[in-house]
Structures are given as C-alpha cells and as structure tokens.
PDB file of N, CA and C in Angstrom:
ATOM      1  N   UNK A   1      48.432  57.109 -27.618  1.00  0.00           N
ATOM      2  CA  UNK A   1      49.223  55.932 -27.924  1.00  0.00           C
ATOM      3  C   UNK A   1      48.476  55.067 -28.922  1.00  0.00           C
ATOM      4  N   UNK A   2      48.939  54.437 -29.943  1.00  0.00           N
ATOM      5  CA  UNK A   2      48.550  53.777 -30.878  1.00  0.00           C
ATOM      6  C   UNK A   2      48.107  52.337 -30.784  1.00  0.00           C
ATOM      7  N   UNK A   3      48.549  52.186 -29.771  1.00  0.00           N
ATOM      8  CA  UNK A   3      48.406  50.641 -29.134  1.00  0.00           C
ATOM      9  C   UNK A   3      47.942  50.401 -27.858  1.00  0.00           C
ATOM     10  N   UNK A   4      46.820  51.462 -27.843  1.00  0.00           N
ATOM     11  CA  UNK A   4      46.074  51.833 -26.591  1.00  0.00           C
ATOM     12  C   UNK A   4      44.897  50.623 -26.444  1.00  0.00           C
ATOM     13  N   UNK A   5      44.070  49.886 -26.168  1.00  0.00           N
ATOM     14  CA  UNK A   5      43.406  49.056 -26.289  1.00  0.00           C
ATOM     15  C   UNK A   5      42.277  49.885 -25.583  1.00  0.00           C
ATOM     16  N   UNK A   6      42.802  50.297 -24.485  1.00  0.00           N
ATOM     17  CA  UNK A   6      41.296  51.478 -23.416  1.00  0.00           C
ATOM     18  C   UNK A   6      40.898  52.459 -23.722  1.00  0.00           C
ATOM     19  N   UNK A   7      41.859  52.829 -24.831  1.00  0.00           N
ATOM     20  CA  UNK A   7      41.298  53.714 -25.757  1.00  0.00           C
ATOM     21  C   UNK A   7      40.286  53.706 -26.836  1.00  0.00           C
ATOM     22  N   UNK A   8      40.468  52.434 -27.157  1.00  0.00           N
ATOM     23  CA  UNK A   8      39.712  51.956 -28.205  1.00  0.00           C
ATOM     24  C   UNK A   8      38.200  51.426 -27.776  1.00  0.00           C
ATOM     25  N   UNK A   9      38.240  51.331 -26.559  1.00  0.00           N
ATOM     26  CA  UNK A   9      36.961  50.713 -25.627  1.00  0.00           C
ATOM     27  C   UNK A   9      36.189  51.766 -25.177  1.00  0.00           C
ATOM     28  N   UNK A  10      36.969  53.134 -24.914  1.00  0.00           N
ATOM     29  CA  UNK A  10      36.607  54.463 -24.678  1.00  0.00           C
ATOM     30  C   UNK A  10      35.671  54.919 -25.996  1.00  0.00           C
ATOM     31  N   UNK A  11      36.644  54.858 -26.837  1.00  0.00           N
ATOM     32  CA  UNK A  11      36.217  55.090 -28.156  1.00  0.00           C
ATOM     33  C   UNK A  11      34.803  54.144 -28.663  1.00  0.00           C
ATOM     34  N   UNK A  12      34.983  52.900 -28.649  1.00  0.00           N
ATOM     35  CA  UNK A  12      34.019  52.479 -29.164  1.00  0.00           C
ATOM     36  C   UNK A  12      32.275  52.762 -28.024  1.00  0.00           C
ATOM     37  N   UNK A  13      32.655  53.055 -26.660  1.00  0.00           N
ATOM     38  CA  UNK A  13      31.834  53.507 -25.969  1.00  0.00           C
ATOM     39  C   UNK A  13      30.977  54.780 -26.103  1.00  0.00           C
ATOM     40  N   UNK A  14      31.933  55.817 -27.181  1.00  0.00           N
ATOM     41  CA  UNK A  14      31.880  56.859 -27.649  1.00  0.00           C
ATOM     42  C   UNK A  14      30.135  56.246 -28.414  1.00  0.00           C
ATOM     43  N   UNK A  15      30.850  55.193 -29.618  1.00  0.00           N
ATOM     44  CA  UNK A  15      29.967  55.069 -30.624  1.00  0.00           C
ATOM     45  C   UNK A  15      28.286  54.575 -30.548  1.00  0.00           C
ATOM     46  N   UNK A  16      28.731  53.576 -29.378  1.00  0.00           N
ATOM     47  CA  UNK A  16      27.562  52.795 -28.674  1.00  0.00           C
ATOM     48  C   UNK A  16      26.686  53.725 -28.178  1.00  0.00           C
ATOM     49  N   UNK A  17      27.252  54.882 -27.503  1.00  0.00           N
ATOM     50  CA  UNK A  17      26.096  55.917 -27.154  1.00  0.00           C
ATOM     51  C   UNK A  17      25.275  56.719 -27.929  1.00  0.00           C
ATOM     52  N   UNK A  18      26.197  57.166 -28.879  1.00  0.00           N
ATOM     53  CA  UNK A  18      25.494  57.950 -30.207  1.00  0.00           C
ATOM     54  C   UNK A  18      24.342  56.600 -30.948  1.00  0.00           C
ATOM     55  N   UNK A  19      24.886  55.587 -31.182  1.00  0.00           N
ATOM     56  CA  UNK A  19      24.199  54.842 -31.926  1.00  0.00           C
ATOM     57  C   UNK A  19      22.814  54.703 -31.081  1.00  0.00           C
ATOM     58  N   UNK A  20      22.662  54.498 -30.024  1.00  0.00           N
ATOM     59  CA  UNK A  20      21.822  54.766 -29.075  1.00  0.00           C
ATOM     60  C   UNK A  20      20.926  55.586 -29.426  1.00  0.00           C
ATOM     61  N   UNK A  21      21.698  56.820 -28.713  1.00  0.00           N
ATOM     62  CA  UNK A  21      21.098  58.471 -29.223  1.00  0.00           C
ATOM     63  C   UNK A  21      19.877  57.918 -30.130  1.00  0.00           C
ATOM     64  N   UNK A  22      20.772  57.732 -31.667  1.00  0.00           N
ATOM     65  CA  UNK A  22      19.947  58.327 -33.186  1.00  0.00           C
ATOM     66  C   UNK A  22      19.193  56.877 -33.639  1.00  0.00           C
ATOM     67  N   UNK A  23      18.958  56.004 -32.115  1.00  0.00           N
ATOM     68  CA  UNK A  23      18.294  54.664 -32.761  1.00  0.00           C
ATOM     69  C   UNK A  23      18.834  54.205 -34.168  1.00  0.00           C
ATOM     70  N   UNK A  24      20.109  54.054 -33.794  1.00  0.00           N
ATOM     71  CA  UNK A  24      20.500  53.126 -35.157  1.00  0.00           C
ATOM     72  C   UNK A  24      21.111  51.616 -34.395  1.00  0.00           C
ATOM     73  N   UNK A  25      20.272  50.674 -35.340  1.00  0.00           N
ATOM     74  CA  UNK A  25      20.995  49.229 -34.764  1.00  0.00           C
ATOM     75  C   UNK A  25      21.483  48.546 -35.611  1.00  0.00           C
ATOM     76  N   UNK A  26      22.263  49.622 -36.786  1.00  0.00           N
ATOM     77  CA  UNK A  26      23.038  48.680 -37.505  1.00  0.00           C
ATOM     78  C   UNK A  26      24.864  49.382 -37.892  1.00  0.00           C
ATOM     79  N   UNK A  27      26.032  48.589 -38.035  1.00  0.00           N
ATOM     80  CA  UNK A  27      27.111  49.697 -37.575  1.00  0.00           C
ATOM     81  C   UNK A  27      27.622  48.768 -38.780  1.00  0.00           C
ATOM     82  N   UNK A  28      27.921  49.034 -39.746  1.00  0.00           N
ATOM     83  CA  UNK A  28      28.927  48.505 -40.824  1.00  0.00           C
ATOM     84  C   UNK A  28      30.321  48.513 -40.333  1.00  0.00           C
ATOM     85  N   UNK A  29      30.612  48.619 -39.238  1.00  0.00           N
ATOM     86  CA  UNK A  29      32.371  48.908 -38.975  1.00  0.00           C
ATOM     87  C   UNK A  29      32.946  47.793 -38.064  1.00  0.00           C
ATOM     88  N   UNK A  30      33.751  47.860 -37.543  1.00  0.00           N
ATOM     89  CA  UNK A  30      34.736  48.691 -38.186  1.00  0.00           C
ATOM     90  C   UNK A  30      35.468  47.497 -39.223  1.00  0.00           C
ATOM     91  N   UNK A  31      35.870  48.358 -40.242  1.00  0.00           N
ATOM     92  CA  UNK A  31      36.360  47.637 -41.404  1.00  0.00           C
ATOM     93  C   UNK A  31      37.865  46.490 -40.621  1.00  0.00           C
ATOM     94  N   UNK A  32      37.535  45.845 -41.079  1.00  0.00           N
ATOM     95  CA  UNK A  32      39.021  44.477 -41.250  1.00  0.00           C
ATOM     96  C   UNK A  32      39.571  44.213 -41.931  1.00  0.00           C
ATOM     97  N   UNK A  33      39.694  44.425 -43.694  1.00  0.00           N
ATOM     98  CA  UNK A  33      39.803  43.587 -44.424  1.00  0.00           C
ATOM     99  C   UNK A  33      41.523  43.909 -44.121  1.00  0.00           C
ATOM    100  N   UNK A  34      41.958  42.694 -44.179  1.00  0.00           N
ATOM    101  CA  UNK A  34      43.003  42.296 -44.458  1.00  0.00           C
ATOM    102  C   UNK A  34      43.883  42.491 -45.310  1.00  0.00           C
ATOM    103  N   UNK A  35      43.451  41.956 -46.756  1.00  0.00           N
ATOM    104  CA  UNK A  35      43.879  42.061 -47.779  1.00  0.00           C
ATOM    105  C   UNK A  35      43.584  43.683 -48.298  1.00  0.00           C
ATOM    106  N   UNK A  36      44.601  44.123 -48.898  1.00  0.00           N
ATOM    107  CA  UNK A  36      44.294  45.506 -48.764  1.00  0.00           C
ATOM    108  C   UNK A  36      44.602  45.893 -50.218  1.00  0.00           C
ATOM    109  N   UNK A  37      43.739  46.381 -51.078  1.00  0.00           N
ATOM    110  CA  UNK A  37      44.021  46.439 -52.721  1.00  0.00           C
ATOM    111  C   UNK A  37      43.805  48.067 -53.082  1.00  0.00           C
ATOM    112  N   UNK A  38      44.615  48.670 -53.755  1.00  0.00           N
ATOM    113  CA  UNK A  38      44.799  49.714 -54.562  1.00  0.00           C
ATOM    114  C   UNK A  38      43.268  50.317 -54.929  1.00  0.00           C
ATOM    115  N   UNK A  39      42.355  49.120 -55.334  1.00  0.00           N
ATOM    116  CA  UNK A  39      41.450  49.762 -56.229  1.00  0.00           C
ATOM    117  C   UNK A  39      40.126  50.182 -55.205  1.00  0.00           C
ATOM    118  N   UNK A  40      40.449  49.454 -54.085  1.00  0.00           N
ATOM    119  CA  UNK A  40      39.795  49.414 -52.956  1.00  0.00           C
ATOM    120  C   UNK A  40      39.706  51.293 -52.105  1.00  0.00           C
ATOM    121  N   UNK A  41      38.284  51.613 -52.366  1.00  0.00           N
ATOM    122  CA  UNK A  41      38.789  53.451 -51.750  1.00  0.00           C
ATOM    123  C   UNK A  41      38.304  53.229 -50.582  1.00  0.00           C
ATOM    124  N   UNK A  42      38.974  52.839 -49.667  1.00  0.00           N
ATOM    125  CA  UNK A  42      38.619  52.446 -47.860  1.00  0.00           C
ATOM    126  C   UNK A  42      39.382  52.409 -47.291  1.00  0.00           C
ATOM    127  N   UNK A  43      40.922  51.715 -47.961  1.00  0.00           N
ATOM    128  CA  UNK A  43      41.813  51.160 -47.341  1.00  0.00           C
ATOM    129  C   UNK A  43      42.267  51.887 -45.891  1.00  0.00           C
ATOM    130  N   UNK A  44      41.890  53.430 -45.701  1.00  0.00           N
ATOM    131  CA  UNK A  44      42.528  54.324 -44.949  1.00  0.00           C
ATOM    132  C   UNK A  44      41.912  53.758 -43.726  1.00  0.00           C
ATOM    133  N   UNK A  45      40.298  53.453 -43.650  1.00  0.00           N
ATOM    134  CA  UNK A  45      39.534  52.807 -42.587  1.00  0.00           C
ATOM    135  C   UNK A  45      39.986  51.471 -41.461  1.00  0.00           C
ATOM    136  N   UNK A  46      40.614  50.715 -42.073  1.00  0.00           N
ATOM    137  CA  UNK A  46      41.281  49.238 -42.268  1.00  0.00           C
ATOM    138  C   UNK A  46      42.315  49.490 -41.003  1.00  0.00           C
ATOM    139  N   UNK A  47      42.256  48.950 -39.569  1.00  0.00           N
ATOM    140  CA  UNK A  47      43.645  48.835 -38.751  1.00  0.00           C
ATOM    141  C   UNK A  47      44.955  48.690 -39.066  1.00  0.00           C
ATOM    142  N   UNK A  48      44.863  47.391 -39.593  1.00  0.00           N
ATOM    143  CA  UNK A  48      46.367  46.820 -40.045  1.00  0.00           C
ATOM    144  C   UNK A  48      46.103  45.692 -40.767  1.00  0.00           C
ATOM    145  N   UNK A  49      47.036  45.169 -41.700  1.00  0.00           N
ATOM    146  CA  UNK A  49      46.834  44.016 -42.460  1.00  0.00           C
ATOM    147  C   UNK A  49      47.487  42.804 -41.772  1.00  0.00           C
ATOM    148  N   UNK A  50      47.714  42.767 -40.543  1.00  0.00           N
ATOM    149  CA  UNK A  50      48.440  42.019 -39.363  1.00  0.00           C
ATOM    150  C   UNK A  50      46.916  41.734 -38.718  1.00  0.00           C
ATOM    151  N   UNK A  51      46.684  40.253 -39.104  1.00  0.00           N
ATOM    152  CA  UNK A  51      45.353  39.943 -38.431  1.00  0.00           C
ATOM    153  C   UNK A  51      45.322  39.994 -36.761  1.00  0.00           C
ATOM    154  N   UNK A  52      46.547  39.676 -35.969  1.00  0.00           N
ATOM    155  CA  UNK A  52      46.744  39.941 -34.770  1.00  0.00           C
ATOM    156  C   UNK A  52      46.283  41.141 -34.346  1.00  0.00           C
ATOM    157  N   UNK A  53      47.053  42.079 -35.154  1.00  0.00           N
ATOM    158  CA  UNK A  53      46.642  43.156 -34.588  1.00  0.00           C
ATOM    159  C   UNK A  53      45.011  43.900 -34.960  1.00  0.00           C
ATOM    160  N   UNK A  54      44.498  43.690 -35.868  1.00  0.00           N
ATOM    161  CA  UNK A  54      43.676  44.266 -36.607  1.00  0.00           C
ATOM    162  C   UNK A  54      41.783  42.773 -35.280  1.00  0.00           C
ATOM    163  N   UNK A  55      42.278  42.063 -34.990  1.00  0.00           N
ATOM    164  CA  UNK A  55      41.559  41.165 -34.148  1.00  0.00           C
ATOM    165  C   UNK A  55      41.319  42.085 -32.816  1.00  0.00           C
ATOM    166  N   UNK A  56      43.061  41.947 -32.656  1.00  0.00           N
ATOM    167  CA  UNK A  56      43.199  42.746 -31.027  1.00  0.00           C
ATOM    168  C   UNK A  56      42.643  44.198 -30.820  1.00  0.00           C
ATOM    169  N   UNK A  57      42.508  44.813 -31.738  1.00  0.00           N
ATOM    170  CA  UNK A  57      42.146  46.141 -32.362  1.00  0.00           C
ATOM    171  C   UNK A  57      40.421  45.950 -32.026  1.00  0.00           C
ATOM    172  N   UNK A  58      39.680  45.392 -33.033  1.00  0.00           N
ATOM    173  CA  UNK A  58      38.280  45.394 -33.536  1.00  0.00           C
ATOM    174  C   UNK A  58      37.796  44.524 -31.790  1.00  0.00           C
ATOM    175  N   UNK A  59      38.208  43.614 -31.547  1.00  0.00           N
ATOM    176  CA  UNK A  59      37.894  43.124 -29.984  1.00  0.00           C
ATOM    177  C   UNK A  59      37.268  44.560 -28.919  1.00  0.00           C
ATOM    178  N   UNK A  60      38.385  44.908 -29.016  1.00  0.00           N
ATOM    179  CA  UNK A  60      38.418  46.244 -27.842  1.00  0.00           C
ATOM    180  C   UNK A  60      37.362  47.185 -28.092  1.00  0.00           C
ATOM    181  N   UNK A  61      37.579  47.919 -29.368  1.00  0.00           N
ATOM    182  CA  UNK A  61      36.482  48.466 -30.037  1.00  0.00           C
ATOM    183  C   UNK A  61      35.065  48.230 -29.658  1.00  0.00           C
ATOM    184  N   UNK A  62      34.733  46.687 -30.263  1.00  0.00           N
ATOM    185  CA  UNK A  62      33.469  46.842 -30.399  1.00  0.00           C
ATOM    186  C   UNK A  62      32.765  46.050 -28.510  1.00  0.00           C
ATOM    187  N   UNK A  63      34.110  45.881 -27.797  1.00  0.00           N
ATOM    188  CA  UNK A  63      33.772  45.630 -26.997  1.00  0.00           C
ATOM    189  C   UNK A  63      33.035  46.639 -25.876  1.00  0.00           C
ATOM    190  N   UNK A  64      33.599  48.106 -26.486  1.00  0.00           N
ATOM    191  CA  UNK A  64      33.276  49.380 -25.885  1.00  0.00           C
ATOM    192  C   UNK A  64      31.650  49.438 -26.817  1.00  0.00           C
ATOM    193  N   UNK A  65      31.610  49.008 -27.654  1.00  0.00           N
ATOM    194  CA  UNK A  65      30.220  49.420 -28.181  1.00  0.00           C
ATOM    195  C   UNK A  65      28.973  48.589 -27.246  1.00  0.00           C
TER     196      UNK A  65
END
C-alpha cells in the first residue's frame, strides 16, 4: 500500500540497521524537495510535491531510522 506509514518505519528500520552495520553516521535522505524542476536528475527520489504528504512520509521514515 502506498500510504502505508508502518511500512515506511519498517523500511526506514531497514536503513538504520545497515547504517549501523557499515558505521556510517551520515544519510543524505530522504530527499523532500518540493519544488520539483525538469533540470533537476533526482526528481524520481522526491515523495510528493504535497508537503503534507511528503512531511507525513519523511516523519515515519526516519522515525524507523
């Protein structure tokens, strides 16, 4: 489901462990930007350009991390 939130906590739990693992303490993610431009090669990374959702999204996430 796309609008899974425990999924995303699963998921970001995923990341928190690996990051662990390979001693890394720095995570550039997950992308937000909002504004979303053509010239920009990321855009695919990006939740939604709906800050609601793209908040409610990155919350859950990194709450699993």
């Amino acid at each position: 489901n796309a609008w899974d939130t425990q999924m995303l906590e699963e998921m970001g739990k995923i990341i928190g462990s690996k990051m662990l693992k390979f001693h890394v303490h720095l995570w550039l993610a997950p992308g937000m930007n909002i504004h979303r431009n053509p010239l920009c090669g990321r855009n695919f990374e990006y939740f939604s350009e709906d800050p609601v959702l793209s908040g409610l999204f990155v919350y859950h996430e990194m709450k699993g991390v």
